[in-house]
N, C-alpha and C. Protein backbone atom coordinates (compact mmCIF):
# COMPACT_ATOMS: atom_id res chain seq x y z
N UNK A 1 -16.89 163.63 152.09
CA UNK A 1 -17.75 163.33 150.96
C UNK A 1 -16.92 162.78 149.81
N UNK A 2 -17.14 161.69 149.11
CA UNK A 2 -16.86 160.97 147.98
C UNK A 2 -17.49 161.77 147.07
N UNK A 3 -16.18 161.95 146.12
CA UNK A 3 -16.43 162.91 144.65
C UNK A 3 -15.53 161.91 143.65
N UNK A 4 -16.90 161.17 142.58
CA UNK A 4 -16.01 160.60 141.38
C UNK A 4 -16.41 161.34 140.10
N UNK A 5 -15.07 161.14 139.56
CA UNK A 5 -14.96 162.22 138.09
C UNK A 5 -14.39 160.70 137.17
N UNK A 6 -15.25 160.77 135.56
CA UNK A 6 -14.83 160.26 134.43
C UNK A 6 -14.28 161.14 133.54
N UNK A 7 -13.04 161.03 133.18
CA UNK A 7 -12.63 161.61 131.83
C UNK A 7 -12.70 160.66 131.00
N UNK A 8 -13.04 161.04 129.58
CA UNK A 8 -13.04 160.29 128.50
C UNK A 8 -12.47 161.21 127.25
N UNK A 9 -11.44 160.29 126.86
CA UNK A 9 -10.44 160.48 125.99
C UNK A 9 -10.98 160.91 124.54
N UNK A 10 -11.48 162.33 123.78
CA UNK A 10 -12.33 161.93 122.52
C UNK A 10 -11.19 162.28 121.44
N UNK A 11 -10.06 162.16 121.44
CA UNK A 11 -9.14 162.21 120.25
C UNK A 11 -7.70 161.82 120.84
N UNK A 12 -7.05 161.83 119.95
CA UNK A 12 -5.67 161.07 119.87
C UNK A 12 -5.15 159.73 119.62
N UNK A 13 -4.27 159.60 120.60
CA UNK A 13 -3.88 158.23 120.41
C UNK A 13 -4.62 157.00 121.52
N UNK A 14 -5.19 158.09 121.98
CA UNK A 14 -5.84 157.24 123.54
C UNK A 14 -7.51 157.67 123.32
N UNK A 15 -7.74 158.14 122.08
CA UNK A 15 -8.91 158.38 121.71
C UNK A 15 -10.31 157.34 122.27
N UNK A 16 -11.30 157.56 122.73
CA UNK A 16 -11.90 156.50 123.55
C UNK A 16 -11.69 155.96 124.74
N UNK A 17 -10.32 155.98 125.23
CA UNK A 17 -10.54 155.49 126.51
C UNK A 17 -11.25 156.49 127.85
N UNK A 18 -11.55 155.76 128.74
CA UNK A 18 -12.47 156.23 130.00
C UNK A 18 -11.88 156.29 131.35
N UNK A 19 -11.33 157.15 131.68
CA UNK A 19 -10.24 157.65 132.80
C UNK A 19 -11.33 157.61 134.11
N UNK A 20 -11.35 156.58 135.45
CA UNK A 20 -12.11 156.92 136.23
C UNK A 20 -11.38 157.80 137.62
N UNK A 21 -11.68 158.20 138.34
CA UNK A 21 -11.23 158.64 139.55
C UNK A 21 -11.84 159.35 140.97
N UNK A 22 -11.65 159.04 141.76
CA UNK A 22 -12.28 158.82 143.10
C UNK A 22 -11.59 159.68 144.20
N UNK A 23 -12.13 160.32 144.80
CA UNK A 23 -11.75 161.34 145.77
C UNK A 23 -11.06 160.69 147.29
N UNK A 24 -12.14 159.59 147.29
CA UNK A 24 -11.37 158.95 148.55
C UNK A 24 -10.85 157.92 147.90
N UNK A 25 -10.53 157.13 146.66
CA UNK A 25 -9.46 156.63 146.24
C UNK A 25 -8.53 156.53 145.76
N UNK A 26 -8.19 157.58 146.79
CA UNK A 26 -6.41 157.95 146.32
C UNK A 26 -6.20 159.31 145.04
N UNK A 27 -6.75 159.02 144.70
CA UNK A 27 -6.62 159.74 142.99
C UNK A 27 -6.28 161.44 143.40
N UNK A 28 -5.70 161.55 142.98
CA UNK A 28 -5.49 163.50 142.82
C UNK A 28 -4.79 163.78 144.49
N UNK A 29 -5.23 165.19 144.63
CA UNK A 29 -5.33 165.58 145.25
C UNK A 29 -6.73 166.49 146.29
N UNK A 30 -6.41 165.77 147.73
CA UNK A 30 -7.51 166.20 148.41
C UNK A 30 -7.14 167.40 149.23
N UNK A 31 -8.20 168.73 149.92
CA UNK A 31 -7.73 169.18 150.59
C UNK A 31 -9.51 169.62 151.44
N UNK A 32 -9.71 170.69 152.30
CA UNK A 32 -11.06 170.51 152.88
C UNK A 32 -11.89 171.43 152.18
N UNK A 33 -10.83 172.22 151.33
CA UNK A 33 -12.22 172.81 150.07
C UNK A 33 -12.14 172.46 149.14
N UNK A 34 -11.21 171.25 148.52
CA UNK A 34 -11.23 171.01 147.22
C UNK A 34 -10.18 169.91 146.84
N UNK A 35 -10.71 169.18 145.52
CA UNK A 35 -9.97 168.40 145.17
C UNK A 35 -9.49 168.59 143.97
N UNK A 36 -8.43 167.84 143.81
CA UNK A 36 -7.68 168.58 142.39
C UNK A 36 -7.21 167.15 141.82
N UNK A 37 -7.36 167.42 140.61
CA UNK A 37 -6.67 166.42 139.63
C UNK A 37 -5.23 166.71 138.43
N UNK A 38 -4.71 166.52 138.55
CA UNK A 38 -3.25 166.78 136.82
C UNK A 38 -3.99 166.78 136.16
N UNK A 39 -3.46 167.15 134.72
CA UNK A 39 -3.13 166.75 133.75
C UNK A 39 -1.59 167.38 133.10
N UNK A 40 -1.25 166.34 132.16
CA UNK A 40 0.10 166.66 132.23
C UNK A 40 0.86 165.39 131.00
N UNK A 41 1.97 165.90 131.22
CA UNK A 41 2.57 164.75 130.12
C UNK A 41 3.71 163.84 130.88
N UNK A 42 4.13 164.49 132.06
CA UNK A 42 4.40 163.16 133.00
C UNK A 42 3.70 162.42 133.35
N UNK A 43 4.38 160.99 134.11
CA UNK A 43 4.06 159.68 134.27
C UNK A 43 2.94 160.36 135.84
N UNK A 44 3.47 161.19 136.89
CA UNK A 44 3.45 161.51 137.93
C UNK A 44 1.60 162.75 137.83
N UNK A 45 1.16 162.73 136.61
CA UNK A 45 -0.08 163.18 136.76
C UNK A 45 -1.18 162.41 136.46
N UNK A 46 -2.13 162.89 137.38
CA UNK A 46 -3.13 162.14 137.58
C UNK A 46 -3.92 161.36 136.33
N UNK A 47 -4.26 162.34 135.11
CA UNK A 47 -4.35 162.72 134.27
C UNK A 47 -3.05 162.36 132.57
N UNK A 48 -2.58 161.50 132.74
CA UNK A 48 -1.00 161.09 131.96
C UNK A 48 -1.44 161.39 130.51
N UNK A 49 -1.16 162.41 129.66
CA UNK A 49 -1.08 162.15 128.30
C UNK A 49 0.51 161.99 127.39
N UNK A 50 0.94 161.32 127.68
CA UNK A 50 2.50 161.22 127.13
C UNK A 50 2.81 161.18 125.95
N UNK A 51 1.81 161.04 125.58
CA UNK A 51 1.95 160.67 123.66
C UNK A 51 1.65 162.17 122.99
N UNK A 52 0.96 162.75 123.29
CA UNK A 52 0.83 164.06 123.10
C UNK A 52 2.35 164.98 123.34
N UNK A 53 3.00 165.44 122.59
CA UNK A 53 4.03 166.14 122.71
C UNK A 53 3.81 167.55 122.67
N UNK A 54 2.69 168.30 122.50
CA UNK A 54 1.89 169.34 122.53
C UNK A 54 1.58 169.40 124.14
N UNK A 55 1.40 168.78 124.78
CA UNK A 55 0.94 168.35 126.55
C UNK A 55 2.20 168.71 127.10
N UNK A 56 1.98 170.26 127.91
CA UNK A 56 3.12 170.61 129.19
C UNK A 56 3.35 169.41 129.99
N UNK A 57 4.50 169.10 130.55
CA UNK A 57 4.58 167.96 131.75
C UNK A 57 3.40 168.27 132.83
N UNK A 58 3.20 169.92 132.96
CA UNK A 58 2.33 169.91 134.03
C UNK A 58 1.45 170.73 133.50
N UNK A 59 0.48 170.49 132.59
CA UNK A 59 -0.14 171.14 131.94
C UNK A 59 -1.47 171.87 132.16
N UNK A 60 -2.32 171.10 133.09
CA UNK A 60 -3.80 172.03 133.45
C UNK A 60 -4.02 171.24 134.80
N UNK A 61 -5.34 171.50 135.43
CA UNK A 61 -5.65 171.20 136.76
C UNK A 61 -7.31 171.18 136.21
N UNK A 62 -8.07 170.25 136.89
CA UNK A 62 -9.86 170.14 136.89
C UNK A 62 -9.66 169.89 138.70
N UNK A 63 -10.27 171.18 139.48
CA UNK A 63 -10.71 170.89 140.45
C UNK A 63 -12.22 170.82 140.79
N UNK A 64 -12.59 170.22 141.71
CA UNK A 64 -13.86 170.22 142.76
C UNK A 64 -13.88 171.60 143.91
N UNK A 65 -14.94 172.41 143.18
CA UNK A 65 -14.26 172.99 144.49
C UNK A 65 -15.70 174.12 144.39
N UNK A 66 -16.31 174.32 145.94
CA UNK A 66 -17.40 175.18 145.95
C UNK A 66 -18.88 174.94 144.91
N UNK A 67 -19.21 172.95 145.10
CA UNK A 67 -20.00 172.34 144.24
C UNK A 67 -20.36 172.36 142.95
N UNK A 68 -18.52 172.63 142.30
CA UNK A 68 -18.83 173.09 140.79
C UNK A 68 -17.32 172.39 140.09
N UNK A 69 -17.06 172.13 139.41
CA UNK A 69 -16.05 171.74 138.49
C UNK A 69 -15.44 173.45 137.88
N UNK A 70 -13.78 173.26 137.70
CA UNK A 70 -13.15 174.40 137.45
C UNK A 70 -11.68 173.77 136.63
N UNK A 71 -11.81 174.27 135.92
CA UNK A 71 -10.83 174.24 134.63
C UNK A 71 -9.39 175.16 134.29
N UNK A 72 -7.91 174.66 134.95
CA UNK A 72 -7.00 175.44 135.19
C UNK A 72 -6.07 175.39 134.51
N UNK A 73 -5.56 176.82 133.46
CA UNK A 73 -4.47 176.16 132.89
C UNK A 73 -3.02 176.27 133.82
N UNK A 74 -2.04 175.70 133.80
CA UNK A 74 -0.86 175.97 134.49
C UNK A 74 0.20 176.49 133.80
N UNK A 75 -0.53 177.42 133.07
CA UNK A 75 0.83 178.60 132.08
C UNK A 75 1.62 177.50 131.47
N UNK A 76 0.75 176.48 130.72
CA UNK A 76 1.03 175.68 129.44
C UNK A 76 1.54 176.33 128.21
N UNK A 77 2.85 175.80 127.33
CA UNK A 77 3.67 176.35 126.67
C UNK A 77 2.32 176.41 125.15
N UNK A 78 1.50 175.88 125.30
CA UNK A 78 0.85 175.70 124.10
C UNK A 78 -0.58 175.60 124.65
N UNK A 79 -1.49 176.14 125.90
CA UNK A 79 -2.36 176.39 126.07
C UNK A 79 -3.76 175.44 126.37
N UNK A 80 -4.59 175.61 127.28
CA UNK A 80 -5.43 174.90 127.06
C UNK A 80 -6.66 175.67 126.87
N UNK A 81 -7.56 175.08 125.95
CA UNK A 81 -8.54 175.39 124.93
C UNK A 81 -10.24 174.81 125.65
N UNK A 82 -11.11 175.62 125.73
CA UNK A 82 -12.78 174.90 125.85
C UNK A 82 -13.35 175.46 124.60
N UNK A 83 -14.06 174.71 123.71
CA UNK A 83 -14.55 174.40 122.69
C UNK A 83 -15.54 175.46 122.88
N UNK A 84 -15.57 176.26 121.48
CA UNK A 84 -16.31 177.32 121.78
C UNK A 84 -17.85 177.24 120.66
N UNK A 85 -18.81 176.80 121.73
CA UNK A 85 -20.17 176.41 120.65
C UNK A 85 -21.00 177.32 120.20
N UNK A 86 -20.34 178.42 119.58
CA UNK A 86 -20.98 179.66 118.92
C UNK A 86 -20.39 180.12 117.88
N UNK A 87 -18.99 179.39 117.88
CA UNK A 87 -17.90 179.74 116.84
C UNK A 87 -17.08 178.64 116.70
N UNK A 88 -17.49 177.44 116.12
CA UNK A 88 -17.06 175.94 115.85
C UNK A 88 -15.83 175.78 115.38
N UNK A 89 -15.60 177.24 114.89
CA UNK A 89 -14.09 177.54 113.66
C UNK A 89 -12.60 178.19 115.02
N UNK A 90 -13.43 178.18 116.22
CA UNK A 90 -12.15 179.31 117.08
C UNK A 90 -12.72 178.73 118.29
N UNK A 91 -11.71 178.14 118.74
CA UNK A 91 -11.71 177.49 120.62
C UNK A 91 -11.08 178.52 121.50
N UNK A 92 -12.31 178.62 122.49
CA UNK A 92 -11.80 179.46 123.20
C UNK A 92 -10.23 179.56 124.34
N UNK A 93 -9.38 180.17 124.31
CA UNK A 93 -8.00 179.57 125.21
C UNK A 93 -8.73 180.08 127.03
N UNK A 94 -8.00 179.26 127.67
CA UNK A 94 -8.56 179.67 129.13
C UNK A 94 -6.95 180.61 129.43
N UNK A 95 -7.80 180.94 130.25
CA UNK A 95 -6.54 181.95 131.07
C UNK A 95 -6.94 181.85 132.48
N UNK A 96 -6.17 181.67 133.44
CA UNK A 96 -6.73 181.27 134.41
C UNK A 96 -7.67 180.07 135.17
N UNK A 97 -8.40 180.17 135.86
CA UNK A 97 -9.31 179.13 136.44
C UNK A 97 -10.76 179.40 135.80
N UNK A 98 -11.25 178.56 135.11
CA UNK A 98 -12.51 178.76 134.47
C UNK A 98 -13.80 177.78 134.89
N UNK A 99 -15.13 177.93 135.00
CA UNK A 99 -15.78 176.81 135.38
C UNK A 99 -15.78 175.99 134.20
N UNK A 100 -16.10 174.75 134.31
CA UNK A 100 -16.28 173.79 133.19
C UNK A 100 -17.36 172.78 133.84
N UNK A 101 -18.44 172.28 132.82
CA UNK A 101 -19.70 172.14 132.93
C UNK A 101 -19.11 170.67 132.96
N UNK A 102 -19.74 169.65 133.29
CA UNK A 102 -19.98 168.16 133.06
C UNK A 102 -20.44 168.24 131.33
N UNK A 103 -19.47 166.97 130.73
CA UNK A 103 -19.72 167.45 129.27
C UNK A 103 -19.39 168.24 128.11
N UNK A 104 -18.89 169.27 129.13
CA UNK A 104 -18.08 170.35 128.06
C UNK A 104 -16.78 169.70 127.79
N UNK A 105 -16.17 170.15 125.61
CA UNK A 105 -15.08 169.58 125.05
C UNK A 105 -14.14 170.87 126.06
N UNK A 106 -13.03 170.08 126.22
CA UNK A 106 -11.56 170.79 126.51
C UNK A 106 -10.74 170.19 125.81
N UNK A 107 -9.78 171.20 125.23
CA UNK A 107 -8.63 170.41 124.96
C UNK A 107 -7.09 170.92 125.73
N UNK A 108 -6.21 170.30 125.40
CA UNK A 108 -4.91 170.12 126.64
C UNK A 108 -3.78 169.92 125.28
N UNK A 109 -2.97 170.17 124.81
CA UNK A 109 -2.29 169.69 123.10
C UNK A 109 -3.42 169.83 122.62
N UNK A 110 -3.18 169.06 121.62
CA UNK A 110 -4.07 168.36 120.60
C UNK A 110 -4.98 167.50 121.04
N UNK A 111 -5.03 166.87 122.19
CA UNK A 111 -6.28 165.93 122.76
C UNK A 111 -7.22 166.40 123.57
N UNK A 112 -8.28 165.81 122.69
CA UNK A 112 -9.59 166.73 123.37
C UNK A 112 -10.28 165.57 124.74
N UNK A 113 -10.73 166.54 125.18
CA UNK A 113 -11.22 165.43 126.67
C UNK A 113 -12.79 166.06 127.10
N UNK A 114 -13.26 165.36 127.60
CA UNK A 114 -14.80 165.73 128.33
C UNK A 114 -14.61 165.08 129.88
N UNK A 115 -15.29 165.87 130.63
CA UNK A 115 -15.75 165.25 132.12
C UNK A 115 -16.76 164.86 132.45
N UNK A 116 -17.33 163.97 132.97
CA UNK A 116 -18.86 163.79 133.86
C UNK A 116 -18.36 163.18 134.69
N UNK A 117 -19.49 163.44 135.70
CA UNK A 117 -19.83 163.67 136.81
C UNK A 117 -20.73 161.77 136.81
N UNK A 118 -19.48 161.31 137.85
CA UNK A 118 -19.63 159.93 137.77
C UNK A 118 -20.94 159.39 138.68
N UNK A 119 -21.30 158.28 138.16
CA UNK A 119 -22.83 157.95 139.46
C UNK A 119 -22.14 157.23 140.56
């Protein structure tokens, strides 16, 4: 089964741009329960934020996995954050593998990102 994911860039220096990626095109990683994507501040993730100096080299993971999107941090020196819409003033930090909705803000550093769920 073909699984495409859009990230779109909503702050920084790459603010606006539209990250596409494709399950059977190459992109990430595939396996038979799940697919996985980087993020990171090396060249070598799927996911590249380099300009961000706040961004671990290997900083979080968005997998596919059990018909749901999941949100991973990788014991990032500075954490990754889902926007917490009950308390606009305090983002919530993830710990672990968390679900993440199509749409929901994350941030990774300082750059905030959203996913959907591509047509």
């Amino acid at each position: 089964m073909e699984i495409k994911l859009d990230v779109m860039v909503m702050s920084g220096v790459e603010d606006g741009s539209l990250l596409k990626y494709n399950s059977s095109g190459g992109d990430g990683q595939t396996s038979p329960q799940k697919w996985t994507l980087t993020i990171g501040r090396r060249d070598d993730n799927d996911v590249c934020l380099r300009n961000d100096t706040y961004v671990s080299r290997q900083h979080a993971k968005i997998h596919w996995q059990e018909q749901a999107w999941w949100l991973e941090d990788c014991d990032s020196t500075n954490g990754t954050f889902i926007e917490n819409v009950e308390n606009s003033f305090e983002d919530t930090r993830v710990h672990g593998t968390i679900p993440l909705k199509s749409g929901q803000l994350f941030r990774v550093g300082r750059t905030w990102l959203r996913i959907e769920a591509a047509e």
